[in-house]
PDB file of N, CA and C in Angstrom:
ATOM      1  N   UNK A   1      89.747  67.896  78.029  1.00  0.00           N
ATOM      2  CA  UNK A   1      88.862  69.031  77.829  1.00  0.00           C
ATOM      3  C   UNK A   1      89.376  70.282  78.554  1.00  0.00           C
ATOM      4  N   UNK A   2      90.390  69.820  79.477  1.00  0.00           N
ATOM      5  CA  UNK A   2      91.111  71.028  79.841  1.00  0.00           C
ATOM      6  C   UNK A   2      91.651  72.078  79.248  1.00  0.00           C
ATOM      7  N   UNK A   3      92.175  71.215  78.481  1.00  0.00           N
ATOM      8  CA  UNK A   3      93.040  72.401  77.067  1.00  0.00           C
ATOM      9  C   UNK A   3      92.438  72.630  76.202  1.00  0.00           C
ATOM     10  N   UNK A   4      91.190  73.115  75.950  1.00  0.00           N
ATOM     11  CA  UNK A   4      90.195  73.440  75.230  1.00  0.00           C
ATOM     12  C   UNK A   4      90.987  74.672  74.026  1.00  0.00           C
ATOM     13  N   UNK A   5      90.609  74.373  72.484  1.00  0.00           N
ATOM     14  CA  UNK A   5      91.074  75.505  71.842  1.00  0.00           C
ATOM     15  C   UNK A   5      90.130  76.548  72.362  1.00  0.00           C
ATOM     16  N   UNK A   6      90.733  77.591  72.656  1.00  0.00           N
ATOM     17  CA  UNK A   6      89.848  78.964  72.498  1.00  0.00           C
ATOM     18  C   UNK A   6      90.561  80.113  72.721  1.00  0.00           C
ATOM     19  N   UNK A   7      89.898  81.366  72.317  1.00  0.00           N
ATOM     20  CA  UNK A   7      90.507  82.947  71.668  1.00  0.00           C
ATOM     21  C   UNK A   7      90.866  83.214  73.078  1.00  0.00           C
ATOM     22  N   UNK A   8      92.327  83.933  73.026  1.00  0.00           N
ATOM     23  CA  UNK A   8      92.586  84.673  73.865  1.00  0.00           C
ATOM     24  C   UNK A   8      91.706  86.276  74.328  1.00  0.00           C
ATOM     25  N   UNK A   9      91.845  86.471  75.374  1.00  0.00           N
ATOM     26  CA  UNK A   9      90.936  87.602  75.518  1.00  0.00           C
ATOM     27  C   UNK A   9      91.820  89.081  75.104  1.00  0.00           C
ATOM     28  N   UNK A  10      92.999  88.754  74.821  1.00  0.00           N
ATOM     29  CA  UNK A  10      93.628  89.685  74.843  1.00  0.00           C
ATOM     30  C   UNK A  10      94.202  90.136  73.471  1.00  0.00           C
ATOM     31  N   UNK A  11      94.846  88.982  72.791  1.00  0.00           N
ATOM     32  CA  UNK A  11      95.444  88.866  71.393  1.00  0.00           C
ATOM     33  C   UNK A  11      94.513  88.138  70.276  1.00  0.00           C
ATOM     34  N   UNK A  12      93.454  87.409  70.843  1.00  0.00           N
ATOM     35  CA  UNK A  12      92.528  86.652  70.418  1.00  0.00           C
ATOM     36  C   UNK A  12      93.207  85.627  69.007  1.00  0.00           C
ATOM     37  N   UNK A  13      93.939  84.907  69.522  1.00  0.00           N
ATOM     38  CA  UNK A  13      94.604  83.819  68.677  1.00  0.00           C
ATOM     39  C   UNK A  13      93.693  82.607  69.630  1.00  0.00           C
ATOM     40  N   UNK A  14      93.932  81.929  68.658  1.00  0.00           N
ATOM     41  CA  UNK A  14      92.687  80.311  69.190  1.00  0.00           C
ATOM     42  C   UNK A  14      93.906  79.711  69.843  1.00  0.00           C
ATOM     43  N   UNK A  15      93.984  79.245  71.038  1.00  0.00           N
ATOM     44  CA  UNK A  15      95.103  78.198  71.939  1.00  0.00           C
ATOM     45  C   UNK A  15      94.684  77.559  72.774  1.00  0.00           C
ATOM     46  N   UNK A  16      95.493  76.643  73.284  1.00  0.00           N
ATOM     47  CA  UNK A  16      94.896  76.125  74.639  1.00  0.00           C
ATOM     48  C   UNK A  16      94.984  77.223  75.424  1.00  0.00           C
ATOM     49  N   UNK A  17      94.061  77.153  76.792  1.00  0.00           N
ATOM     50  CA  UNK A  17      94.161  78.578  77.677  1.00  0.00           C
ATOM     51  C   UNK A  17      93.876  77.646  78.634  1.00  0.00           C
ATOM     52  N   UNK A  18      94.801  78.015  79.945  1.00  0.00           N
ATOM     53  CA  UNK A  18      93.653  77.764  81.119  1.00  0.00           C
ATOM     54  C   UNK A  18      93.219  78.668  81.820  1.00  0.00           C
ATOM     55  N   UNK A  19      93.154  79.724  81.434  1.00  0.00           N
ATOM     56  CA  UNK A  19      92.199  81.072  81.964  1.00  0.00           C
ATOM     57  C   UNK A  19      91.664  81.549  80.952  1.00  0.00           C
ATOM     58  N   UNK A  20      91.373  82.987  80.828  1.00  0.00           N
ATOM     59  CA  UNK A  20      90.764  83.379  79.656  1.00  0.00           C
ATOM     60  C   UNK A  20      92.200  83.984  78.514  1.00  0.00           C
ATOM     61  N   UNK A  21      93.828  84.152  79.380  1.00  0.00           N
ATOM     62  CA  UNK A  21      94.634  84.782  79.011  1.00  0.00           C
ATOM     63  C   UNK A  21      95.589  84.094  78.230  1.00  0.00           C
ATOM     64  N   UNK A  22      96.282  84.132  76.869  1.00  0.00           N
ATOM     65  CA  UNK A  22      97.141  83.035  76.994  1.00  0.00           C
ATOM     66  C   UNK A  22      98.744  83.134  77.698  1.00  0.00           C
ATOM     67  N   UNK A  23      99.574  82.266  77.356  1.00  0.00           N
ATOM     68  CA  UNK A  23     100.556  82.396  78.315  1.00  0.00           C
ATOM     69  C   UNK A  23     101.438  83.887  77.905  1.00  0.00           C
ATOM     70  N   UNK A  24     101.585  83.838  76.583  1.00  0.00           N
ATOM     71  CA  UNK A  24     102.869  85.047  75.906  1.00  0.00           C
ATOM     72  C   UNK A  24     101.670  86.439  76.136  1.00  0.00           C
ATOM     73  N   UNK A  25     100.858  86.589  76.372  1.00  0.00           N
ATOM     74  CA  UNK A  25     100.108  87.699  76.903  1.00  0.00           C
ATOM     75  C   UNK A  25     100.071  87.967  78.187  1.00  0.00           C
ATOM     76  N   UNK A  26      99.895  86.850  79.342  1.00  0.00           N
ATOM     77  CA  UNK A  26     100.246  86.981  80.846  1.00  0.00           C
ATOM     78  C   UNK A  26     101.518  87.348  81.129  1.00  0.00           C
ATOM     79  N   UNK A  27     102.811  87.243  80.251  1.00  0.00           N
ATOM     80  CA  UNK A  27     103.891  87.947  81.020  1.00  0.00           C
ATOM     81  C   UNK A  27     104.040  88.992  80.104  1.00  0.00           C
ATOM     82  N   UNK A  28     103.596  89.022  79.011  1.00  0.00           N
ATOM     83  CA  UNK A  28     103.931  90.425  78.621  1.00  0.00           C
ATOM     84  C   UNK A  28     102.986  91.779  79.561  1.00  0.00           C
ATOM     85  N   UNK A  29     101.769  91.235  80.198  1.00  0.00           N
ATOM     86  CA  UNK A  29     100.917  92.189  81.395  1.00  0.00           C
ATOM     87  C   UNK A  29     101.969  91.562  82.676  1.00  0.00           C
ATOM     88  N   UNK A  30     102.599  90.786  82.930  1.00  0.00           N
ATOM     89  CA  UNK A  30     103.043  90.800  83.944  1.00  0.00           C
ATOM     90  C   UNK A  30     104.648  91.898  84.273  1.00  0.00           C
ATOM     91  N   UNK A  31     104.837  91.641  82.966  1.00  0.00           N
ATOM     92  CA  UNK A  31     106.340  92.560  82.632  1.00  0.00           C
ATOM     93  C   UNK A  31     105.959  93.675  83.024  1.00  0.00           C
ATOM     94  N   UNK A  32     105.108  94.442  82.450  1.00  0.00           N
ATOM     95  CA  UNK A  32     104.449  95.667  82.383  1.00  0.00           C
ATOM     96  C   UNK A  32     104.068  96.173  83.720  1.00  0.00           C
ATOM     97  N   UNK A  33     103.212  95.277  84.446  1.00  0.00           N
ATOM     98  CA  UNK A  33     103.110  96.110  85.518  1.00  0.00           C
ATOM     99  C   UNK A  33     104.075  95.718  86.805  1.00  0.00           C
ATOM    100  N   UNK A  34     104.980  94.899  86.613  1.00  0.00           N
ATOM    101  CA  UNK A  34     106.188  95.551  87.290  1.00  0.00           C
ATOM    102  C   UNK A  34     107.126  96.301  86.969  1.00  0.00           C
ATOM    103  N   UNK A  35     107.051  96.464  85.865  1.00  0.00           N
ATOM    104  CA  UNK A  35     107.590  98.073  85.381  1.00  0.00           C
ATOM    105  C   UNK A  35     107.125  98.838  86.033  1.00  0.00           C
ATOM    106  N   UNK A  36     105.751  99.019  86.099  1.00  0.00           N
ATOM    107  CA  UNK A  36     105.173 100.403  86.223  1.00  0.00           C
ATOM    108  C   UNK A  36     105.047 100.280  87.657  1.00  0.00           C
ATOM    109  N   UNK A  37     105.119  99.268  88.234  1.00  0.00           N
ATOM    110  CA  UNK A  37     105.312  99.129  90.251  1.00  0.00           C
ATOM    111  C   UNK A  37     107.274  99.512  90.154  1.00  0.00           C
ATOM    112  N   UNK A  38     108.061  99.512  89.593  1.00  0.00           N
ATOM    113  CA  UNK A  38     109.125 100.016  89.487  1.00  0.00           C
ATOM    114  C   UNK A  38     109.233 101.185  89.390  1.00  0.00           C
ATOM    115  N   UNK A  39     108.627 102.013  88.782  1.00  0.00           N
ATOM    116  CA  UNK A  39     108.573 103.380  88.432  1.00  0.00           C
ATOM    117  C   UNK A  39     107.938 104.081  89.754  1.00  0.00           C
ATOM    118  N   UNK A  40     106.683 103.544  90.083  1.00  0.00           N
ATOM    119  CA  UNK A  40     105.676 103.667  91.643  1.00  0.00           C
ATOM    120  C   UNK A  40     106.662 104.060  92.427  1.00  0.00           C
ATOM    121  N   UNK A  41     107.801 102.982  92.747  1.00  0.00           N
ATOM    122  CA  UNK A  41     108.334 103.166  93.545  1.00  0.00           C
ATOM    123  C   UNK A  41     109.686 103.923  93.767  1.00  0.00           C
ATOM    124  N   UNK A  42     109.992 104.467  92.626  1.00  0.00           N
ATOM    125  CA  UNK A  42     111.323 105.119  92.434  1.00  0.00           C
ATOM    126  C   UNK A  42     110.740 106.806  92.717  1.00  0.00           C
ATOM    127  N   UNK A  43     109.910 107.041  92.160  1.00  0.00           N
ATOM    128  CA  UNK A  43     108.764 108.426  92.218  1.00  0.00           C
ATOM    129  C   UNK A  43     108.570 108.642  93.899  1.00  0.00           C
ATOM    130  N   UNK A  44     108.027 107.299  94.231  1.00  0.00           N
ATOM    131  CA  UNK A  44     107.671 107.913  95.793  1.00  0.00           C
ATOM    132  C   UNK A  44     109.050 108.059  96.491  1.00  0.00           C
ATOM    133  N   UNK A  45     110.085 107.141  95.900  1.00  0.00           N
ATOM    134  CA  UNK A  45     111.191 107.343  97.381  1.00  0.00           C
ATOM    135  C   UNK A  45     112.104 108.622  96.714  1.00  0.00           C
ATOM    136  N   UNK A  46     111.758 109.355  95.513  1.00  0.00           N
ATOM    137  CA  UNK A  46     112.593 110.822  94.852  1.00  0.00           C
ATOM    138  C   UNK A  46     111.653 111.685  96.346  1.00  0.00           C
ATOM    139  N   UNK A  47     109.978 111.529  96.212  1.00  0.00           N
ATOM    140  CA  UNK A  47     109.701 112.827  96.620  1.00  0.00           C
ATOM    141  C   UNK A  47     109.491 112.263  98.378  1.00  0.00           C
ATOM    142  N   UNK A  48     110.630 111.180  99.086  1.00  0.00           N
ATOM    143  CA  UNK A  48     110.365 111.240 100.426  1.00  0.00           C
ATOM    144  C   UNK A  48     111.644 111.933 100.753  1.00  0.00           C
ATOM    145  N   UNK A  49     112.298 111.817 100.046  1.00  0.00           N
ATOM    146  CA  UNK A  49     114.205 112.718  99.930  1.00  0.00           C
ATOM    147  C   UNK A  49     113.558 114.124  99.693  1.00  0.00           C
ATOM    148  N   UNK A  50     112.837 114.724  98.687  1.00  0.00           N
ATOM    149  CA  UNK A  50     112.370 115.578  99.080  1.00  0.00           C
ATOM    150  C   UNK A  50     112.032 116.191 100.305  1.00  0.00           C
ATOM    151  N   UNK A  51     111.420 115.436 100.923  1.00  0.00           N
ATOM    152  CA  UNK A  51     110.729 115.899 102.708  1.00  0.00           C
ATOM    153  C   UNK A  51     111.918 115.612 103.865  1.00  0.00           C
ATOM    154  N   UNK A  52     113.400 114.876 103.222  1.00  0.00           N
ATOM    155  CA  UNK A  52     114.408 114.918 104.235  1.00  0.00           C
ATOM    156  C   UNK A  52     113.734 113.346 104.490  1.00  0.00           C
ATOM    157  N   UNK A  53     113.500 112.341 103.918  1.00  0.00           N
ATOM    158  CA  UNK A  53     113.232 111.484 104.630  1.00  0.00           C
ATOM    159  C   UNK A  53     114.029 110.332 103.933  1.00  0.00           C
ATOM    160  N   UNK A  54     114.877 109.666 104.564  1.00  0.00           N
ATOM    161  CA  UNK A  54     115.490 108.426 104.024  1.00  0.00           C
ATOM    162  C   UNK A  54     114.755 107.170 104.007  1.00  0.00           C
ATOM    163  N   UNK A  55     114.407 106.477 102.612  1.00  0.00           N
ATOM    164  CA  UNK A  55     113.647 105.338 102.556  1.00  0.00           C
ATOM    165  C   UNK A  55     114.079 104.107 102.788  1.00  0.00           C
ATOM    166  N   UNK A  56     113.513 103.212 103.330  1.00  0.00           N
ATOM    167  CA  UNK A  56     114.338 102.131 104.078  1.00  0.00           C
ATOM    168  C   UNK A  56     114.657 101.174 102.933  1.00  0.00           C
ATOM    169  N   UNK A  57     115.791 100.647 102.517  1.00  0.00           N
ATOM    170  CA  UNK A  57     116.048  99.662 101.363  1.00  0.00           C
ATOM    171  C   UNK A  57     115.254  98.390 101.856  1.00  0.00           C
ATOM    172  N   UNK A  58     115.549  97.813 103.368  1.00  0.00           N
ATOM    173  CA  UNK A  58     115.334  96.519 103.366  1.00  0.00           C
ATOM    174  C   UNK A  58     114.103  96.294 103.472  1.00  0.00           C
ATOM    175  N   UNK A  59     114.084  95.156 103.033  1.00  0.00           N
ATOM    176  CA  UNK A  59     112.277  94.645 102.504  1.00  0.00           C
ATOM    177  C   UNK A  59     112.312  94.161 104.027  1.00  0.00           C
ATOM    178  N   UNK A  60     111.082  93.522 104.409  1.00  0.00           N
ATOM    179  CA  UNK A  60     110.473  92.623 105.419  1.00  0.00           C
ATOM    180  C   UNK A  60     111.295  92.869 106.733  1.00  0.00           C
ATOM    181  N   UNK A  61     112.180  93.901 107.035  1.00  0.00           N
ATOM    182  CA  UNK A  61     112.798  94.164 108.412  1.00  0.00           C
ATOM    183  C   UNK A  61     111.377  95.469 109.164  1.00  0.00           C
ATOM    184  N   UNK A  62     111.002  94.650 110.638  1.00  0.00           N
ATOM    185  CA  UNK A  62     110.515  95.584 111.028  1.00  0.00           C
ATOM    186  C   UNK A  62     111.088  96.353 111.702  1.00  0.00           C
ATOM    187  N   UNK A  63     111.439  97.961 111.989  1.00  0.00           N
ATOM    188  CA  UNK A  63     112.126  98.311 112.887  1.00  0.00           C
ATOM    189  C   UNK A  63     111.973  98.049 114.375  1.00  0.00           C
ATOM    190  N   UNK A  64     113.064  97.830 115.476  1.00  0.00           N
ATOM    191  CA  UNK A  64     113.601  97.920 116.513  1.00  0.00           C
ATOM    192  C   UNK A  64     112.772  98.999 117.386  1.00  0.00           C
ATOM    193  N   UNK A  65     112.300  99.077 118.217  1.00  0.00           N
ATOM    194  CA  UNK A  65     111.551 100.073 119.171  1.00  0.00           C
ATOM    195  C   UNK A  65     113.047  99.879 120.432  1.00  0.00           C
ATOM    196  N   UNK A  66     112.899 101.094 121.104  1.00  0.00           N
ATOM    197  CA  UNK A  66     113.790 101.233 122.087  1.00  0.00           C
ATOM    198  C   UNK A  66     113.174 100.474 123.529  1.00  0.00           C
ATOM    199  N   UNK A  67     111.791 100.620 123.937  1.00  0.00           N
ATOM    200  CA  UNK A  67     111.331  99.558 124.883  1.00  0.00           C
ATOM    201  C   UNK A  67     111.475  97.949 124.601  1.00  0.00           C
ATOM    202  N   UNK A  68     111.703  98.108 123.773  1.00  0.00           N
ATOM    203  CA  UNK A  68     111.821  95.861 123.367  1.00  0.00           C
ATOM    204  C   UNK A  68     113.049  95.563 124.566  1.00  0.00           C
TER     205      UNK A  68
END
C-alpha cells in the first residue's frame, strides 16, 4: 500500500509516489533550483569584487584569527 497509484502534484500522471511528487519531477525542481542557487551565487561574488572584496573559494574552512 506503499506504492499507492496516485496523481502527481506537479505533472499529474497517476504513479507510484512516495510523497506527493513523482520522481522525474523532483529532479527536474531539483535541477532548477540549483541552477538558480548557481546564479545566487555568481551575482553576489560579481558585486563583492565590486566593493574590492575577494570571495573566499573554499567551502567549510574557517578562517585563522591571529590570537589562536
Amino acid at each position: 500500500m506503499e506504492n499507492e497509484q496516485k496523481k502527481c502534484m506537479i505533472c499529474a500522471k497517476a504513479t507510484p509516489l512516495k510523497g506527493g511528487i513523482c520522481e522525474p519531477c523532483q529532479e527536474r525542481i531539483r535541477r532548477e533550483a540549483m541552477g538558480g542557487q548557481a546564479d545566487i551565487r555568481a551575482q553576489a561574488e560579481k558585486e563583492l569584487k565590486k566593493h574590492g572584496i575577494t570571495p573566499d573559494r573554499e567551502k567549510g574552512k574557517k578562517r585563522e584569527t591571529e590570537g589562536r
